[in-house]
PDB file of N, CA and C in Angstrom:
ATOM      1  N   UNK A   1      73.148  96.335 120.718  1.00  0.00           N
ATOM      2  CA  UNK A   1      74.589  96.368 120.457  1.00  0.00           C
ATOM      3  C   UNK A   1      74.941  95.413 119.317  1.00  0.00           C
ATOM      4  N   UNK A   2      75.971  95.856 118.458  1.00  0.00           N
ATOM      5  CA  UNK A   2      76.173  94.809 117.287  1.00  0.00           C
ATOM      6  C   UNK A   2      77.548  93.754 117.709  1.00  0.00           C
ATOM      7  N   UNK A   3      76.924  92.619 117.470  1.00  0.00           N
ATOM      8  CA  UNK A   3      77.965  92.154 118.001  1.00  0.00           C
ATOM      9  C   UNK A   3      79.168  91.575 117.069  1.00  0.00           C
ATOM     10  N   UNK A   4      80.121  91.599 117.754  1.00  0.00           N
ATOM     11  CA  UNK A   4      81.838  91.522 116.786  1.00  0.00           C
ATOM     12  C   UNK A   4      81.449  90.952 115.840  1.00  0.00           C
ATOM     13  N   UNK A   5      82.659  91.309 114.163  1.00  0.00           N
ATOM     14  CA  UNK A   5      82.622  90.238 113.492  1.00  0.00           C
ATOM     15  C   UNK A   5      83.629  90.218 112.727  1.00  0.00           C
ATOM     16  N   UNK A   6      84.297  88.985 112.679  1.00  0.00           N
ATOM     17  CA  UNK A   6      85.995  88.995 111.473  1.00  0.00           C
ATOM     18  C   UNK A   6      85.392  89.407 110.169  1.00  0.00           C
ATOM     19  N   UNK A   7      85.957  91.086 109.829  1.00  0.00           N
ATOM     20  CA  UNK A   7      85.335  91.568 108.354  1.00  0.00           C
ATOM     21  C   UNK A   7      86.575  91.211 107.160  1.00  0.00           C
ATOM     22  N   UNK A   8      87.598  90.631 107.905  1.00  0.00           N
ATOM     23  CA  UNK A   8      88.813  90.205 106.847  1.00  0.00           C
ATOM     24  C   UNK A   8      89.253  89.343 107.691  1.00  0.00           C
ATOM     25  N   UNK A   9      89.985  88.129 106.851  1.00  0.00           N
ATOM     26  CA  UNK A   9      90.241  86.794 107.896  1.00  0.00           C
ATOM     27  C   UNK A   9      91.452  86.328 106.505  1.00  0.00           C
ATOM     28  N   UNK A  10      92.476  86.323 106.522  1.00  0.00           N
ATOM     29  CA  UNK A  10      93.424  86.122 105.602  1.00  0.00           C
ATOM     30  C   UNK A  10      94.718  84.835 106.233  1.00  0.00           C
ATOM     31  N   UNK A  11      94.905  83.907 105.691  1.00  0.00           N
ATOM     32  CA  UNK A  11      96.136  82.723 106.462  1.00  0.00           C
ATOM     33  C   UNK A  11      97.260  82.776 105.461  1.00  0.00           C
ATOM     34  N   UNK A  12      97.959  82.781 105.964  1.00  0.00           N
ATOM     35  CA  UNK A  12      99.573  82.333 104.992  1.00  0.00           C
ATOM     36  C   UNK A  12      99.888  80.548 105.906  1.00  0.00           C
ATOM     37  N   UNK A  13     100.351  79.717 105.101  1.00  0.00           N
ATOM     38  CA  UNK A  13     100.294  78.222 105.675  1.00  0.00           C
ATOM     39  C   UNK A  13     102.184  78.069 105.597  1.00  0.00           C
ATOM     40  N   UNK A  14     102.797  78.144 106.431  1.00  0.00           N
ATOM     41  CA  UNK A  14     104.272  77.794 106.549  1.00  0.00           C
ATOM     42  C   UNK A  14     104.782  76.343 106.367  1.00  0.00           C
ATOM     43  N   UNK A  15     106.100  76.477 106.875  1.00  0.00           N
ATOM     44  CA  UNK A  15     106.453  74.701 106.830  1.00  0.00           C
ATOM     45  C   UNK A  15     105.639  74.170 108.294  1.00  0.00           C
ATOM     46  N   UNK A  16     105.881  74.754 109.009  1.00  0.00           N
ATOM     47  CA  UNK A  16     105.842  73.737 110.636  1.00  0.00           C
ATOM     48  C   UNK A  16     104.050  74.969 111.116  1.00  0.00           C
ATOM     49  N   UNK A  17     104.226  76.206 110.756  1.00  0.00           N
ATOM     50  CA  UNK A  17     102.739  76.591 111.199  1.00  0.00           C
ATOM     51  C   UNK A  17     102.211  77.643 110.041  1.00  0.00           C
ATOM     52  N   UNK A  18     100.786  78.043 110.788  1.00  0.00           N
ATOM     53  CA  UNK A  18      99.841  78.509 110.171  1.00  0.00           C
ATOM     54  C   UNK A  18      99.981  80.083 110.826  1.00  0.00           C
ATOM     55  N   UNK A  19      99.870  81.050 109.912  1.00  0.00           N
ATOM     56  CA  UNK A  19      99.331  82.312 110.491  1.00  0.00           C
ATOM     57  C   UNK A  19      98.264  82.552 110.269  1.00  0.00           C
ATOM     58  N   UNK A  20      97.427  83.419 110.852  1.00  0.00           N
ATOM     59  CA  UNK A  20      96.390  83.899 110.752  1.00  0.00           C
ATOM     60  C   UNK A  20      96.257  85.268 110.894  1.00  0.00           C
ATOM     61  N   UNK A  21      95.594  86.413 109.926  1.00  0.00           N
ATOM     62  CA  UNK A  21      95.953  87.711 110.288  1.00  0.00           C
ATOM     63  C   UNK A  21      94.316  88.123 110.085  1.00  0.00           C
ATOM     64  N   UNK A  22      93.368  88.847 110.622  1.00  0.00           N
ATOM     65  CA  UNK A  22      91.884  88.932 110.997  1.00  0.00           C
ATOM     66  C   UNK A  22      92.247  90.943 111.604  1.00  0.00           C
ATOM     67  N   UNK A  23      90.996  91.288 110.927  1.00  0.00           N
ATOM     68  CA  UNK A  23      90.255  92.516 111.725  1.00  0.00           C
ATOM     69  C   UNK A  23      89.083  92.443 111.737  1.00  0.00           C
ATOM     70  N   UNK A  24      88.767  92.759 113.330  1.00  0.00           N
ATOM     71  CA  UNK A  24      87.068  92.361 113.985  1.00  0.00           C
ATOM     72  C   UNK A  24      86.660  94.098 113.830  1.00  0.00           C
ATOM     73  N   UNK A  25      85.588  93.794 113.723  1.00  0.00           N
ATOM     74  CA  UNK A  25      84.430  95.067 113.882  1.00  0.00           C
ATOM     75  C   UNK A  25      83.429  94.996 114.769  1.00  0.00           C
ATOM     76  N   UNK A  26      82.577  95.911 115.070  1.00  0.00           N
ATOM     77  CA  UNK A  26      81.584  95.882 116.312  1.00  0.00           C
ATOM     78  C   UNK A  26      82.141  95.358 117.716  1.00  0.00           C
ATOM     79  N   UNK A  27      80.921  95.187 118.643  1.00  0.00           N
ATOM     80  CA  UNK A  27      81.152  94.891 119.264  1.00  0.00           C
ATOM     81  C   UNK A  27      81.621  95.938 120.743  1.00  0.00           C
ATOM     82  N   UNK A  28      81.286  95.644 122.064  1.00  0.00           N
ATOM     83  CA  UNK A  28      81.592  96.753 122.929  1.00  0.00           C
ATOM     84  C   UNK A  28      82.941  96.043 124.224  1.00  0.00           C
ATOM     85  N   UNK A  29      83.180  96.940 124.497  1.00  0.00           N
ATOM     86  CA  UNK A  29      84.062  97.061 125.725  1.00  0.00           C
ATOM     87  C   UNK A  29      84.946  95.860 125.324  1.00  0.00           C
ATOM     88  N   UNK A  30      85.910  95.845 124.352  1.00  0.00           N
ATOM     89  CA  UNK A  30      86.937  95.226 123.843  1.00  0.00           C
ATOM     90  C   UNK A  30      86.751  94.562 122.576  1.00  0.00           C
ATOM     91  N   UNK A  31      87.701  93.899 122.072  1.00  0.00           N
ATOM     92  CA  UNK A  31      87.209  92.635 121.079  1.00  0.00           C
ATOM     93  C   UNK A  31      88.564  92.209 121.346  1.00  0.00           C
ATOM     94  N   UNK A  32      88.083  90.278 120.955  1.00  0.00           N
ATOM     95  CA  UNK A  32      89.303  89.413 120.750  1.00  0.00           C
ATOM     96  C   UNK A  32      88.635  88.280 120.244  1.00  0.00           C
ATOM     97  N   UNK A  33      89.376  87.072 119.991  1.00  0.00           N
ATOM     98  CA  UNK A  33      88.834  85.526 119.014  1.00  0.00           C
ATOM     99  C   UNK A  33      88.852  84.871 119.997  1.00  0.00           C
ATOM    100  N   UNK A  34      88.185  83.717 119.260  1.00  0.00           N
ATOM    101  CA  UNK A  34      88.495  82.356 119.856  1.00  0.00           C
ATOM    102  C   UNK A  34      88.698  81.033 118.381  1.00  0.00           C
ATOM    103  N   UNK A  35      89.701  80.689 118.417  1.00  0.00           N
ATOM    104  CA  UNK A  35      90.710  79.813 117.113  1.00  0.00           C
ATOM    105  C   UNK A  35      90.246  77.997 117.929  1.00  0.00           C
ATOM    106  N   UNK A  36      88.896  77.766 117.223  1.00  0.00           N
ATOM    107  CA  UNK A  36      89.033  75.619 116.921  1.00  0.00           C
ATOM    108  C   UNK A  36      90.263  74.918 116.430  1.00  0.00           C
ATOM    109  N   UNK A  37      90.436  74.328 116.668  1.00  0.00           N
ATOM    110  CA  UNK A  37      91.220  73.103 115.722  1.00  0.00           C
ATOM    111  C   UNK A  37      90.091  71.779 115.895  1.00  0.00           C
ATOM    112  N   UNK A  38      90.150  71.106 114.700  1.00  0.00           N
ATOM    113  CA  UNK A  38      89.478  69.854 114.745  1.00  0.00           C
ATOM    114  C   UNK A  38      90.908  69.367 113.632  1.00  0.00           C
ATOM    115  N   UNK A  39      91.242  67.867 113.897  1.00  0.00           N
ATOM    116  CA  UNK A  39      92.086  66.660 112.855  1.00  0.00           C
ATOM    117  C   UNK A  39      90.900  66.356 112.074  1.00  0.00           C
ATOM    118  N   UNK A  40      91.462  66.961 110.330  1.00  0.00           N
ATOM    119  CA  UNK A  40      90.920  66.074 109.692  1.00  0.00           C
ATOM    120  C   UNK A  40      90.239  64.416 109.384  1.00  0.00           C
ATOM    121  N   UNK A  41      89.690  64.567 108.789  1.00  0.00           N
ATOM    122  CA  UNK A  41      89.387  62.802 109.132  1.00  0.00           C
ATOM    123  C   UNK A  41      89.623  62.379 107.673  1.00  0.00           C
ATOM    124  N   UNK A  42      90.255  61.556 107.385  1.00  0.00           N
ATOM    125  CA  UNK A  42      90.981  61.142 106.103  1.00  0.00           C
ATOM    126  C   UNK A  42      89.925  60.455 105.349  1.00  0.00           C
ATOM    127  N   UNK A  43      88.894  59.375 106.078  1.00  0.00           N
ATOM    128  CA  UNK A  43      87.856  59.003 104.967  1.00  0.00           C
ATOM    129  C   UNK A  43      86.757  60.569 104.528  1.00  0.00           C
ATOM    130  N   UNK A  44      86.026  60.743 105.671  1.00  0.00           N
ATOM    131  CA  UNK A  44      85.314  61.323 105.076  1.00  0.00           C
ATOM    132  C   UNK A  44      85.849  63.246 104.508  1.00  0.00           C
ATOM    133  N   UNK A  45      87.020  63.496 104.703  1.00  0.00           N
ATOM    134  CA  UNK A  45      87.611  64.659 104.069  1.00  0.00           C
ATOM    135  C   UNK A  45      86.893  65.656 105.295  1.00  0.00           C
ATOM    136  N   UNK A  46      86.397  65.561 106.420  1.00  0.00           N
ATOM    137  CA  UNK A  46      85.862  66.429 107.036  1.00  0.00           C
ATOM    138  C   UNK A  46      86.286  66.936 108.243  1.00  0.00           C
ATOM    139  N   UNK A  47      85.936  67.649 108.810  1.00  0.00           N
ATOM    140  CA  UNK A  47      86.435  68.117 110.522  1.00  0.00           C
ATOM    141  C   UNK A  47      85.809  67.155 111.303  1.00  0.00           C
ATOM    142  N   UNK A  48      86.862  66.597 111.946  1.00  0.00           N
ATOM    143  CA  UNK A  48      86.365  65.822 113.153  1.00  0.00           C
ATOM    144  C   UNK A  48      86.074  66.469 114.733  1.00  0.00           C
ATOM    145  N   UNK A  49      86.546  66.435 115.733  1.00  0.00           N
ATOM    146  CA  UNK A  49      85.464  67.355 116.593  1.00  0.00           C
ATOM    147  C   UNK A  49      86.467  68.436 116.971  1.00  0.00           C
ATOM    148  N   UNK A  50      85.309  69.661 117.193  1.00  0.00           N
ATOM    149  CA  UNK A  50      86.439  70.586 117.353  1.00  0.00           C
ATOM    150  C   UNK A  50      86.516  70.805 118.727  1.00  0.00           C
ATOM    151  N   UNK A  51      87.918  71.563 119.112  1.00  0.00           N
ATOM    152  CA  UNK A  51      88.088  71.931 120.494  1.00  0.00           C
ATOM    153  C   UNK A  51      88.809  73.357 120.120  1.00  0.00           C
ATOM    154  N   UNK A  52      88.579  73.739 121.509  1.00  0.00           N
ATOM    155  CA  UNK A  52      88.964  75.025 121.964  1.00  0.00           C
ATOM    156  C   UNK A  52      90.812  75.133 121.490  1.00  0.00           C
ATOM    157  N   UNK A  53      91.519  76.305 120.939  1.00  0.00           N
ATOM    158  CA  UNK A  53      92.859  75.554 120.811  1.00  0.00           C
ATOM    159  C   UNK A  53      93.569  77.232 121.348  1.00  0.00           C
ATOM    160  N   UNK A  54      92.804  78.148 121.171  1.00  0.00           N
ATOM    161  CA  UNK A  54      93.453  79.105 121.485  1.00  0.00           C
ATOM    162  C   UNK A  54      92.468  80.069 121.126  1.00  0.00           C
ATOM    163  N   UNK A  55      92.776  81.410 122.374  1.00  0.00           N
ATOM    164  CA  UNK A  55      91.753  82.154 123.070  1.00  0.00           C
ATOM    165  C   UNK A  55      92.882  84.141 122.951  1.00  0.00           C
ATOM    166  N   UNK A  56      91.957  84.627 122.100  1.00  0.00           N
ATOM    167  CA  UNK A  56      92.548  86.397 122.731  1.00  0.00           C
ATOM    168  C   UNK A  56      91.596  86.923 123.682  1.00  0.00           C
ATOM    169  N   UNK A  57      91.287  87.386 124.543  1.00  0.00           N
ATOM    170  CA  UNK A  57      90.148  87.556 125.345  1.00  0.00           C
ATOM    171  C   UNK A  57      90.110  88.927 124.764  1.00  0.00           C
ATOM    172  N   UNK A  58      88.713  89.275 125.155  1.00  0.00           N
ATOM    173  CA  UNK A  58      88.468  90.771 124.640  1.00  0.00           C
ATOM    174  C   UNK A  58      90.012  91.968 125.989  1.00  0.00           C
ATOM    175  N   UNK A  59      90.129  92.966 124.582  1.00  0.00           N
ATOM    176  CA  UNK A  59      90.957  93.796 124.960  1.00  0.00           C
ATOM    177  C   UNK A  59      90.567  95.684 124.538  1.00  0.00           C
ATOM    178  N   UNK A  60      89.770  96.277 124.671  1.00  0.00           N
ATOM    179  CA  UNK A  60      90.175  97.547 124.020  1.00  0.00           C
ATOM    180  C   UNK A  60      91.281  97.692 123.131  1.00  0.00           C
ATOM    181  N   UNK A  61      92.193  97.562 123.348  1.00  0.00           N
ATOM    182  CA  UNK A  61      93.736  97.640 122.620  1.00  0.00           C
ATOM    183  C   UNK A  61      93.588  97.160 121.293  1.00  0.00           C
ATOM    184  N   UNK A  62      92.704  96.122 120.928  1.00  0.00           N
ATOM    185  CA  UNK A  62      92.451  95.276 120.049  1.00  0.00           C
ATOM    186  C   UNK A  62      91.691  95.881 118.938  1.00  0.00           C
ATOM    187  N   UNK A  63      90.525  96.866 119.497  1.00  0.00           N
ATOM    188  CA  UNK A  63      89.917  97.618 118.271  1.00  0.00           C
ATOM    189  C   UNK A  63      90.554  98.564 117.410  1.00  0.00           C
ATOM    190  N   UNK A  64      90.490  98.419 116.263  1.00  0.00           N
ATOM    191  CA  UNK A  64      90.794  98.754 115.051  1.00  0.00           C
ATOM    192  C   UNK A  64      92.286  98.486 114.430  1.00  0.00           C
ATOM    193  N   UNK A  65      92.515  97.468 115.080  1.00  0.00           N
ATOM    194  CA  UNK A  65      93.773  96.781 115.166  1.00  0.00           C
ATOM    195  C   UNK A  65      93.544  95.376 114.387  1.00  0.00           C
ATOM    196  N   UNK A  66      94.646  95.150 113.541  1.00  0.00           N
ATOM    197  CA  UNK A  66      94.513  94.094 112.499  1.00  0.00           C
ATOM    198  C   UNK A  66      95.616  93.230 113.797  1.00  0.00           C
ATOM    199  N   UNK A  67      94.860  92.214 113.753  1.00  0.00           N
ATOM    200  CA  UNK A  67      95.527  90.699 114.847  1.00  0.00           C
ATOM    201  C   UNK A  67      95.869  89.936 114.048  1.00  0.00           C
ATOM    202  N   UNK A  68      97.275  89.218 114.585  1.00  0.00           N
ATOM    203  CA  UNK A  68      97.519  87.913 114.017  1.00  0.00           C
ATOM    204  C   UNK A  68      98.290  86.574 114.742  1.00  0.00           C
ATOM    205  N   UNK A  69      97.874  85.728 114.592  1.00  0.00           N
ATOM    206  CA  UNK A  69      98.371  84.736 115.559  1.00  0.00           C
ATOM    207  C   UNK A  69      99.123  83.593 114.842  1.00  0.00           C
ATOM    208  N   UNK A  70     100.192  82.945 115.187  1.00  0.00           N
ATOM    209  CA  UNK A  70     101.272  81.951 114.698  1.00  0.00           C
ATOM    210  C   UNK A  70     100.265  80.824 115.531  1.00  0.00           C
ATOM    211  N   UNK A  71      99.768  79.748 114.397  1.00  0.00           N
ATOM    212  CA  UNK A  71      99.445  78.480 115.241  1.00  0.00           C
ATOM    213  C   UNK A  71     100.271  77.167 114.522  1.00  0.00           C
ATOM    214  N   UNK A  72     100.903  76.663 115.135  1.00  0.00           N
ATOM    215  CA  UNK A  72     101.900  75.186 115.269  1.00  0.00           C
ATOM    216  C   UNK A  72     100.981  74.105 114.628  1.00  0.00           C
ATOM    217  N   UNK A  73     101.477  73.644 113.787  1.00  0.00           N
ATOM    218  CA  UNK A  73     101.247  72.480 112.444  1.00  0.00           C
ATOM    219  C   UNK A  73     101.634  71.246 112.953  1.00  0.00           C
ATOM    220  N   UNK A  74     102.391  71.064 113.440  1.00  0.00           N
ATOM    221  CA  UNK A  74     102.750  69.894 114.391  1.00  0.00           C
ATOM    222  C   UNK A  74     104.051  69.491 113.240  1.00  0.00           C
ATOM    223  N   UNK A  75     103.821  67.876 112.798  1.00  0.00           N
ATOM    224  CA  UNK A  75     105.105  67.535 112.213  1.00  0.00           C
ATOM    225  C   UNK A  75     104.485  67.077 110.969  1.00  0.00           C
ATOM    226  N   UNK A  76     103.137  67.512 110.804  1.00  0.00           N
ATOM    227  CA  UNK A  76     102.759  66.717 109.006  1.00  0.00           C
ATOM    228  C   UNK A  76     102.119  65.540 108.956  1.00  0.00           C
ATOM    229  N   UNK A  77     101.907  65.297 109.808  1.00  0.00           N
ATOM    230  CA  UNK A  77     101.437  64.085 110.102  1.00  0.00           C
ATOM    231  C   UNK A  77      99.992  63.795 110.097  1.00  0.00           C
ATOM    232  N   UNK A  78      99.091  64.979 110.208  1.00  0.00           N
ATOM    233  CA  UNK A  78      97.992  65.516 110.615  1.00  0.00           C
ATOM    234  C   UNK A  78      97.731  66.752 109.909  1.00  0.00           C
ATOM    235  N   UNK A  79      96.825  66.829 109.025  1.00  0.00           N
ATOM    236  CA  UNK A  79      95.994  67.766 108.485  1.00  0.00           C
ATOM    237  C   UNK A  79      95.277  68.281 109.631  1.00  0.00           C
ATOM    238  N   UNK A  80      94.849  69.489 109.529  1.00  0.00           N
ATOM    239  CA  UNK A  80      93.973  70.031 110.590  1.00  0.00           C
ATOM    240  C   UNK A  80      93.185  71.159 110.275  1.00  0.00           C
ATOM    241  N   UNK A  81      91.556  71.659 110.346  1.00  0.00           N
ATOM    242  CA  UNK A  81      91.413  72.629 110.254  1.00  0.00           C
ATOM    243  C   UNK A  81      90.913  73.186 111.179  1.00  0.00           C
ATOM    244  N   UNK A  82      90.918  74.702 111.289  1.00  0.00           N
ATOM    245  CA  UNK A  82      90.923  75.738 111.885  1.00  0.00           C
ATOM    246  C   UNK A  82      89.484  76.806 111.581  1.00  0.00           C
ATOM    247  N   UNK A  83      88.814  77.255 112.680  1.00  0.00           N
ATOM    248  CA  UNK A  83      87.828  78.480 112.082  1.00  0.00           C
ATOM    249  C   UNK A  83      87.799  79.315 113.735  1.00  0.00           C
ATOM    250  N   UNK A  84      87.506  80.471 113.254  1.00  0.00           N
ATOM    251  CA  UNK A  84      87.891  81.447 114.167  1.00  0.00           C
ATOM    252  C   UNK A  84      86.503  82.460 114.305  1.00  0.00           C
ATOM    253  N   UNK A  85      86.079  83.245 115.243  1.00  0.00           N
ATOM    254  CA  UNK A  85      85.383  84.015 115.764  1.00  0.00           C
ATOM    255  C   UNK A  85      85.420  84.951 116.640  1.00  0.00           C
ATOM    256  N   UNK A  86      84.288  86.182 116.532  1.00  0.00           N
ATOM    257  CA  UNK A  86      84.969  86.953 117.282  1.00  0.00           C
ATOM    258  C   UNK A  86      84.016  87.168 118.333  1.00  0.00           C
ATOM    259  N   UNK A  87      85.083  87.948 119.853  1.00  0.00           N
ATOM    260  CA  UNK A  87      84.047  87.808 120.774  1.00  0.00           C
ATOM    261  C   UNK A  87      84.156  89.495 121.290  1.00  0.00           C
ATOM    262  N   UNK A  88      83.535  90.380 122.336  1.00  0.00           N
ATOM    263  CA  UNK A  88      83.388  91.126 122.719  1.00  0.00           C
ATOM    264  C   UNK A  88      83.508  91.308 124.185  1.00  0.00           C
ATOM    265  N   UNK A  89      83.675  92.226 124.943  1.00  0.00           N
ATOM    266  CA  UNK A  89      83.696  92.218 126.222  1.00  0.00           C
ATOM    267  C   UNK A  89      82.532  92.255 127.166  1.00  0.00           C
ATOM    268  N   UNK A  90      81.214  92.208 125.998  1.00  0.00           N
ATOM    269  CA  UNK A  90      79.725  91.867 126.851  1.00  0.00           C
ATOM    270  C   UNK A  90      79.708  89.876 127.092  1.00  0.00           C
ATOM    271  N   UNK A  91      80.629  89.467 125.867  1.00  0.00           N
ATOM    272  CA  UNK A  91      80.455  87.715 125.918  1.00  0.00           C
ATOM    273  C   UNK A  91      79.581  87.813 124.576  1.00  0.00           C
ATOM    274  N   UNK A  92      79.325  88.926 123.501  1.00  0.00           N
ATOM    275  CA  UNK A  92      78.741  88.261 122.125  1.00  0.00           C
ATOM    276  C   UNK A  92      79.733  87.900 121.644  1.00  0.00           C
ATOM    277  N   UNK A  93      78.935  86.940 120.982  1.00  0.00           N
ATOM    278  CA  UNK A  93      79.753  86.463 119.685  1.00  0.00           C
ATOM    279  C   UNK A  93      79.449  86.401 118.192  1.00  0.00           C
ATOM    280  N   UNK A  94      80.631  86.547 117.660  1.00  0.00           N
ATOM    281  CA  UNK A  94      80.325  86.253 116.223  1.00  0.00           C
ATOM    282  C   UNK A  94      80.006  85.163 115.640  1.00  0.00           C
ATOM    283  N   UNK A  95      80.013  85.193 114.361  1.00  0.00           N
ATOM    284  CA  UNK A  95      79.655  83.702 113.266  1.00  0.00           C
ATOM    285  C   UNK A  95      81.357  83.413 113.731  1.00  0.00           C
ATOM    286  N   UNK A  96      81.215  81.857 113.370  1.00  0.00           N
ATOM    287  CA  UNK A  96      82.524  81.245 113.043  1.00  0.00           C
ATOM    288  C   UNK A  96      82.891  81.646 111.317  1.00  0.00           C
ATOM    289  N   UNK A  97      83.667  81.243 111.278  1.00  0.00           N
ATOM    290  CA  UNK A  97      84.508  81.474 109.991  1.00  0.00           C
ATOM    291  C   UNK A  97      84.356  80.375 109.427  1.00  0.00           C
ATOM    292  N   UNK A  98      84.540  80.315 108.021  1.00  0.00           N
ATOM    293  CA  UNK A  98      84.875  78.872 107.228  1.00  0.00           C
ATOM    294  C   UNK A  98      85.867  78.064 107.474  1.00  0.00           C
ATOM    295  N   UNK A  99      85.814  76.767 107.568  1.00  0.00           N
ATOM    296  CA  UNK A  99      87.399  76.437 108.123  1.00  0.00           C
ATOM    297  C   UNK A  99      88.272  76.032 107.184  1.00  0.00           C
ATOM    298  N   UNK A 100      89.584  76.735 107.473  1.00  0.00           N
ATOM    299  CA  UNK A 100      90.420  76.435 107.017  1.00  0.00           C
ATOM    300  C   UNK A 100      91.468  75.755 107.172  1.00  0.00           C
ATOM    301  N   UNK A 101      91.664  74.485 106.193  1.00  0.00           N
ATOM    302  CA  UNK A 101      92.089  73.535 106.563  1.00  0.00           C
ATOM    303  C   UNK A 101      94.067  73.595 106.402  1.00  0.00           C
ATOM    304  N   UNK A 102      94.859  73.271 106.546  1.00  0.00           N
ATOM    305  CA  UNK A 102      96.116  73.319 106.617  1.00  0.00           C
ATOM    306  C   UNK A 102      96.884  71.953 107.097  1.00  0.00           C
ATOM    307  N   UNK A 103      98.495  71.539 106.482  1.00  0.00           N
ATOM    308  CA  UNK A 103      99.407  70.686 106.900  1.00  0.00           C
ATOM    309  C   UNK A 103     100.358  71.542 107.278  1.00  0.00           C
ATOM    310  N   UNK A 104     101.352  70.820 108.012  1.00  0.00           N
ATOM    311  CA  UNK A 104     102.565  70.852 108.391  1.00  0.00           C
ATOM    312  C   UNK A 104     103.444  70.575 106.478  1.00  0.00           C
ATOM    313  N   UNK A 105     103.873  71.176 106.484  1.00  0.00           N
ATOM    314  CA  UNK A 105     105.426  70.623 104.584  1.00  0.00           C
ATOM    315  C   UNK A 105     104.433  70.573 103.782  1.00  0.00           C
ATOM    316  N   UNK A 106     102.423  71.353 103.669  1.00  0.00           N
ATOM    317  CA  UNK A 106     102.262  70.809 102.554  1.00  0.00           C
ATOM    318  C   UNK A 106     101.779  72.132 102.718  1.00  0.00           C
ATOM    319  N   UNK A 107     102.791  73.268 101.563  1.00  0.00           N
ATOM    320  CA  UNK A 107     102.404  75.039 101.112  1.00  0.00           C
ATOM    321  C   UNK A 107     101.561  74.642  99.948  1.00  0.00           C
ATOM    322  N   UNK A 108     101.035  75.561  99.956  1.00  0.00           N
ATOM    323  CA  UNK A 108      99.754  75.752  98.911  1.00  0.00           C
ATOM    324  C   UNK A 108     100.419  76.285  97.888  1.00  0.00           C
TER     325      UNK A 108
END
């Protein structure tokens, strides 16, 4: 079985949040993500540790369906980046994504 994978992964960065708009491929008996956040770390410019921040569980409904999710920037205070993956309704998973990093008031 091939398992899921984000074949387009596109963000628009707001004042206060981040969108994210993704279509997964492969994969059986559903597809959905799973979205890290790690806080930047200001010396070394890098992701500090990541955690779980938000979950689509696999859905049927979901295939061939372009997804997108609103995630909260907080108040600016905090850089943060983000990488996303996709999962299936067997439990494969995909590669993570590159992360993409984002502020709260700072548009690209």
């Amino acid at each position: 079985d091939t398992p899921p994978q984000i074949v387009e992964l596109r963000h628009e960065i707001g004042e206060r949040a981040i969108k994210l708009t993704m279509r997964i491929t492969g994969g059986s008996y559903g597809i959905g993500y799973q979205i890290d956040r790690a806080e930047m770390d200001p010396y070394c410019k890098c992701p500090g540790f990541w955690q779980r921040y938000r979950e689509e569980f696999p859905a049927e409904k979901n295939i061939g369906k372009e997804l997108s999710v609103a995630l909260s920037l907080g108040d600016g205070t905090v850089e943060y980046a983000f990488r996303v993956r996709a999962v299936d309704g067997l439990g494969q998973l995909g590669p993570w994504s590159k992360p993409i990093r984002a502020r709260a008031g700072a548009l690209e």
